[in-house]
Protein backbone atom coordinates (compact mmCIF):
# COMPACT_ATOMS: atom_id res chain seq x y z
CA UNK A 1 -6.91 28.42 53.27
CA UNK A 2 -5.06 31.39 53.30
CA UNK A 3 -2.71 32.29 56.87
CA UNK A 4 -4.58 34.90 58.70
CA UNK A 5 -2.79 38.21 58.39
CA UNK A 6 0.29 39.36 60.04
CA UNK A 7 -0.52 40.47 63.35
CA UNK A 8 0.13 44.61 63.97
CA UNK A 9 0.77 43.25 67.81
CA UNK A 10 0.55 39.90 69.10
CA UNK A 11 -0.77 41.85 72.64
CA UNK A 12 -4.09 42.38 71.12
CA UNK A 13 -4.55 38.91 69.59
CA UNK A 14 -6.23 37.29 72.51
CA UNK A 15 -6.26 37.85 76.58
CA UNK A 16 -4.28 34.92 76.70
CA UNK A 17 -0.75 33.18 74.61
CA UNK A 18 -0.46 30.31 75.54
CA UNK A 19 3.13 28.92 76.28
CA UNK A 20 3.93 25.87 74.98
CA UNK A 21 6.80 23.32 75.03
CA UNK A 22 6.72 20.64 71.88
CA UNK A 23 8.83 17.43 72.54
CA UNK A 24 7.08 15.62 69.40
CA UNK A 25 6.90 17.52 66.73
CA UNK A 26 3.91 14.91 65.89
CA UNK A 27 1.61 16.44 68.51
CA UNK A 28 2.47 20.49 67.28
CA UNK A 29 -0.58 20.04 64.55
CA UNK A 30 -3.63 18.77 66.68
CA UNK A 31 -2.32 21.05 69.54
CA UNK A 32 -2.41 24.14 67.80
CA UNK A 33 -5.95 22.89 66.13
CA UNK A 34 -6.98 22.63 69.88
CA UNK A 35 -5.79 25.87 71.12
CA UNK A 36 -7.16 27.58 67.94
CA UNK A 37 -10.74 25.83 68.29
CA UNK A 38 -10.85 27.42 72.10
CA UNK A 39 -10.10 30.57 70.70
CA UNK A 40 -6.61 31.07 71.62
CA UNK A 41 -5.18 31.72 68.06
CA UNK A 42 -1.38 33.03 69.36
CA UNK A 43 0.80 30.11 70.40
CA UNK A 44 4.21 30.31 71.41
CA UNK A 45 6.19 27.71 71.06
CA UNK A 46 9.03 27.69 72.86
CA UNK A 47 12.61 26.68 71.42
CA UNK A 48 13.41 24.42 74.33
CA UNK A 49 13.68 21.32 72.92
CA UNK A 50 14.74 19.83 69.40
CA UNK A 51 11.53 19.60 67.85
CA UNK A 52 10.63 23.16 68.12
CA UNK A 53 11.22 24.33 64.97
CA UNK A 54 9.92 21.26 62.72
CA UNK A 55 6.84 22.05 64.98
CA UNK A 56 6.86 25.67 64.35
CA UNK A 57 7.06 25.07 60.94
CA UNK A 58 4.06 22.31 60.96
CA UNK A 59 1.75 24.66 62.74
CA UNK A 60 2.96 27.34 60.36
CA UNK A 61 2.28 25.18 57.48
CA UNK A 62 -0.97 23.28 58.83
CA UNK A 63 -2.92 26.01 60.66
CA UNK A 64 -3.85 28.61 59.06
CA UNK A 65 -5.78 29.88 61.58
CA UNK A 66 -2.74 29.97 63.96
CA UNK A 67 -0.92 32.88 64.25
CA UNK A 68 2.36 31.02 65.39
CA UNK A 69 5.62 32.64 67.45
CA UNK A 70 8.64 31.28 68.97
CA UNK A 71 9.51 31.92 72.36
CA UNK A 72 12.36 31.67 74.19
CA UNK A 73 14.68 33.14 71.70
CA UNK A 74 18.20 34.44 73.20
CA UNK A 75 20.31 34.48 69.81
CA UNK A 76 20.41 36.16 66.21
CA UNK A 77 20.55 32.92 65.05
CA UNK A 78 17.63 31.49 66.63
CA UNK A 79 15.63 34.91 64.98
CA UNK A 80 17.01 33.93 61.81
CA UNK A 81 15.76 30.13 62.12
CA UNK A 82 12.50 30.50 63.55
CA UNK A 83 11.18 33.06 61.15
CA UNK A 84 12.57 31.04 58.46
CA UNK A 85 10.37 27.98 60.09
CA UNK A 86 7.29 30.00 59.70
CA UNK A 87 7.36 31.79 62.87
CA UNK A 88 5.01 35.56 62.78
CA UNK A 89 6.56 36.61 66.13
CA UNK A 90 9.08 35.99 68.82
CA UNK A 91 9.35 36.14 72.36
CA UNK A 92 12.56 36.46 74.52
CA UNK A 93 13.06 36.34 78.34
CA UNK A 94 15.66 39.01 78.22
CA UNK A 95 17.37 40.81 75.71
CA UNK A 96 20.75 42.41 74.00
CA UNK A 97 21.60 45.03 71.94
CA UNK A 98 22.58 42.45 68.99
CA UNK A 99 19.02 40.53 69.86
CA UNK A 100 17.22 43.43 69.64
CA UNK A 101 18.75 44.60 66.32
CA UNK A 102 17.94 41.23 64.89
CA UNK A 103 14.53 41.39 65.96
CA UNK A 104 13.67 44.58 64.45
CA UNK A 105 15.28 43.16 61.34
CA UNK A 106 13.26 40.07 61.01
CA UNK A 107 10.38 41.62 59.98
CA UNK A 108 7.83 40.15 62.71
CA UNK A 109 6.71 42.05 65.88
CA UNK A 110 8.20 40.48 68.86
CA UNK A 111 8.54 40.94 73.16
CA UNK A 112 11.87 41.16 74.38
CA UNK A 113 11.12 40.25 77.94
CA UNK A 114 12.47 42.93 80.63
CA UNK A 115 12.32 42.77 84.48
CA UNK A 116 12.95 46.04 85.63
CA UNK A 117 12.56 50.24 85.09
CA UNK A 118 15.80 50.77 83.67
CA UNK A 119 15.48 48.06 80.85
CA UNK A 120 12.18 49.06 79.77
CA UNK A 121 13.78 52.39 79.40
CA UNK A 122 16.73 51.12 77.83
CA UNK A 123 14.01 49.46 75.28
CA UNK A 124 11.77 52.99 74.54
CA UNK A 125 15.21 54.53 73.46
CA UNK A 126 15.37 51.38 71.21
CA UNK A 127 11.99 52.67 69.86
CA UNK A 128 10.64 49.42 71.56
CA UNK A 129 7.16 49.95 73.40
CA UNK A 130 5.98 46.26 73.64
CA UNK A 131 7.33 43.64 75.91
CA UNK A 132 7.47 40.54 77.89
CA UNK A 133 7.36 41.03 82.11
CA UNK A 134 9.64 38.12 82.86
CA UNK A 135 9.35 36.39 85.37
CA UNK A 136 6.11 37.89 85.98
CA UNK A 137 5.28 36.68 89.68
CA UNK A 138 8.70 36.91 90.67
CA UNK A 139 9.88 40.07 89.59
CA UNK A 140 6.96 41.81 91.57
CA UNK A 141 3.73 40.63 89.82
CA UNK A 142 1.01 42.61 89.54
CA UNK A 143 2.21 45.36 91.89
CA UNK A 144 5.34 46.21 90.06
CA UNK A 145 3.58 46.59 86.14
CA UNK A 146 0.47 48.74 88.23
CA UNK A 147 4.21 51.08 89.60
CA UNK A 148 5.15 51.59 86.25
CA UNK A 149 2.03 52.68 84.35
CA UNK A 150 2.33 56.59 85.95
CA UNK A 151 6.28 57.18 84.63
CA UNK A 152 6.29 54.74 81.94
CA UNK A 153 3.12 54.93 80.51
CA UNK A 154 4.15 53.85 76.87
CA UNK A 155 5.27 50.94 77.45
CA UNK A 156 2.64 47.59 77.31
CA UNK A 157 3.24 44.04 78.40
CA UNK A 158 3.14 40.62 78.11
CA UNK A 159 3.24 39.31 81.70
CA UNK A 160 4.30 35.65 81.58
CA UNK A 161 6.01 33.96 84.88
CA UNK A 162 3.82 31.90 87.39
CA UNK A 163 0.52 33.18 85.93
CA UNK A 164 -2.62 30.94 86.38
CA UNK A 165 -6.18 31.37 85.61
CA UNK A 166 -6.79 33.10 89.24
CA UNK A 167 -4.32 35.27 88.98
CA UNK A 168 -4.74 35.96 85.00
CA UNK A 169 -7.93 38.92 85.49
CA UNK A 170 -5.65 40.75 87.87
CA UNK A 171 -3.33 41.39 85.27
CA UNK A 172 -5.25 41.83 82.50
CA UNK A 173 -7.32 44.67 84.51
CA UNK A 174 -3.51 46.43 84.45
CA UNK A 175 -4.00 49.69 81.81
CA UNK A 176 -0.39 48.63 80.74
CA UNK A 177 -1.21 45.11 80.16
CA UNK A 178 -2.32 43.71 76.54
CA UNK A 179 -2.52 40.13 77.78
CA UNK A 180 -0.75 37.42 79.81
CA UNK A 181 0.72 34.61 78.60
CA UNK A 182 1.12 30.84 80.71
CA UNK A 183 0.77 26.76 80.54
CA UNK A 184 -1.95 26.40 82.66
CA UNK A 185 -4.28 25.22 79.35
CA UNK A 186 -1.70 23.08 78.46
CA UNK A 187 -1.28 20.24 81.76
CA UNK A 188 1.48 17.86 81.46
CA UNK A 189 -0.73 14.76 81.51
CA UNK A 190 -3.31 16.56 78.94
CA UNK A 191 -0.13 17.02 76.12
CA UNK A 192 1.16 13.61 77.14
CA UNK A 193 -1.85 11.73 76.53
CA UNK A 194 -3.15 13.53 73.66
CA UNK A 195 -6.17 14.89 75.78
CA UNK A 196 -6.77 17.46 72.81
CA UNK A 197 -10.35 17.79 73.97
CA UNK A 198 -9.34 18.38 77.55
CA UNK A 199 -6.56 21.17 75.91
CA UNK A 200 -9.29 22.43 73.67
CA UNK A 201 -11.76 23.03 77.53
CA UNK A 202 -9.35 24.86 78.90
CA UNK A 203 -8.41 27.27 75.81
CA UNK A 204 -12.16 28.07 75.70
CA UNK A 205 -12.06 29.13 79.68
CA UNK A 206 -8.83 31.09 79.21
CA UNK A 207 -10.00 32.76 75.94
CA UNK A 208 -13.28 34.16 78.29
CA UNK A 209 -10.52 35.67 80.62
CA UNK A 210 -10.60 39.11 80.85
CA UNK A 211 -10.62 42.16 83.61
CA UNK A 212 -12.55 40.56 86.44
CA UNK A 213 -12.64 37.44 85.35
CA UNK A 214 -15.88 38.12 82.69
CA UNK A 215 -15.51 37.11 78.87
CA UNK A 216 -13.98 39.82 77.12
């Protein structure tokens, strides 16, 4: 089975990306397949831990169906490796003028994360309009994005920061908002004890997530 295509922007993939750490790269294949069969197909997969990119590369390899990024990326070198593991787009919590250059080199779309006005300007000069709103609660939540959308209305986001299914509508009812992204589908105790059924539940609810809190 053929990958599904490229995505034009990983905002409009699904109300919901789910963020996920990997410490066996042995769970990365039935995770995605449960994250994917509750209709979350974007999954980033952060590189926090040493088996990130042997799991980036399994899902890449194993999933067709996944359309699979890598998150947490803070280097040239890290853009380099994960979109040699298979990655098809990356995620940062902040950004630099070298990691920016190296993402619009790689070839994939990506979110440089931002948490204020002046670096989301900083990014439109960059010819940038997509990005991560990191750390989302934190940094002024749902208040703060609904600020921007009068002077910066080109910009769109990827809120992602202490986001949970209560909280997820509000955002996603946000004109500058594509989707959210968050862990809450993914509980510690679920990943640990291969609960992929339980995983594959709570996908399904956060895929229905929209604007209110009614499927989308």
């Amino acid at each position: 089975m053929a990958s599904s295509p490229l995505p034009a922007s990983v905002l409009d993939l699904a109300p919901v990306v789910p963020v996920v750490v990997i410490e066996e790269a042995v769970d990365a294949v039935p995770l995605a397949r449960a994250l994917v069969g509750g209709g979350l197909p974007a999954i980033e997969v952060t590189l926090r831990t040493p088996a990130a990119l042997e799991a980036i590369r399994e899902i890449a390899g194993r999933v067709p169906e996944a359309v699979v990024g890598a998150g947490t990326v803070i280097s040239p070198g890290q853009v380099t490796d994960a979109v040699a593991a298979g990655a098809r787009f990356l995620v940062s919590p902040g950004w630099t003028d070298a990691l920016v250059k190296a993402m619009q080199a790689s070839g994939v779309p990506f979110l440089p994360g931002v948490s204020t006005a002046s670096e989301i300007v900083a990014l439109l000069e960059r010819g940038v309009r997509e990005m991560k709103f990191f750390p989302a609660e934190a940094a002024g939540g749902t208040a703060y994005l609904k600020s921007l959308s009068g002077p910066l209305p080109q910009a769109r986001f990827c809120p992602t920061g202490g986001i949970g299914p209560a909280s997820a509508p509000d955002y996603l009812a946000l004109p500058n908002v594509g989707c959210v992204g968050g862990s809450w589908m993914l509980p510690q105790d679920a990943v640990a004890g291969r609960d992929w059924g339980r995983v594959e539940a709570l996908a399904r609810a956060a895929a229905a997530l929209s604007a209110g809190g009614t499927c989308r």
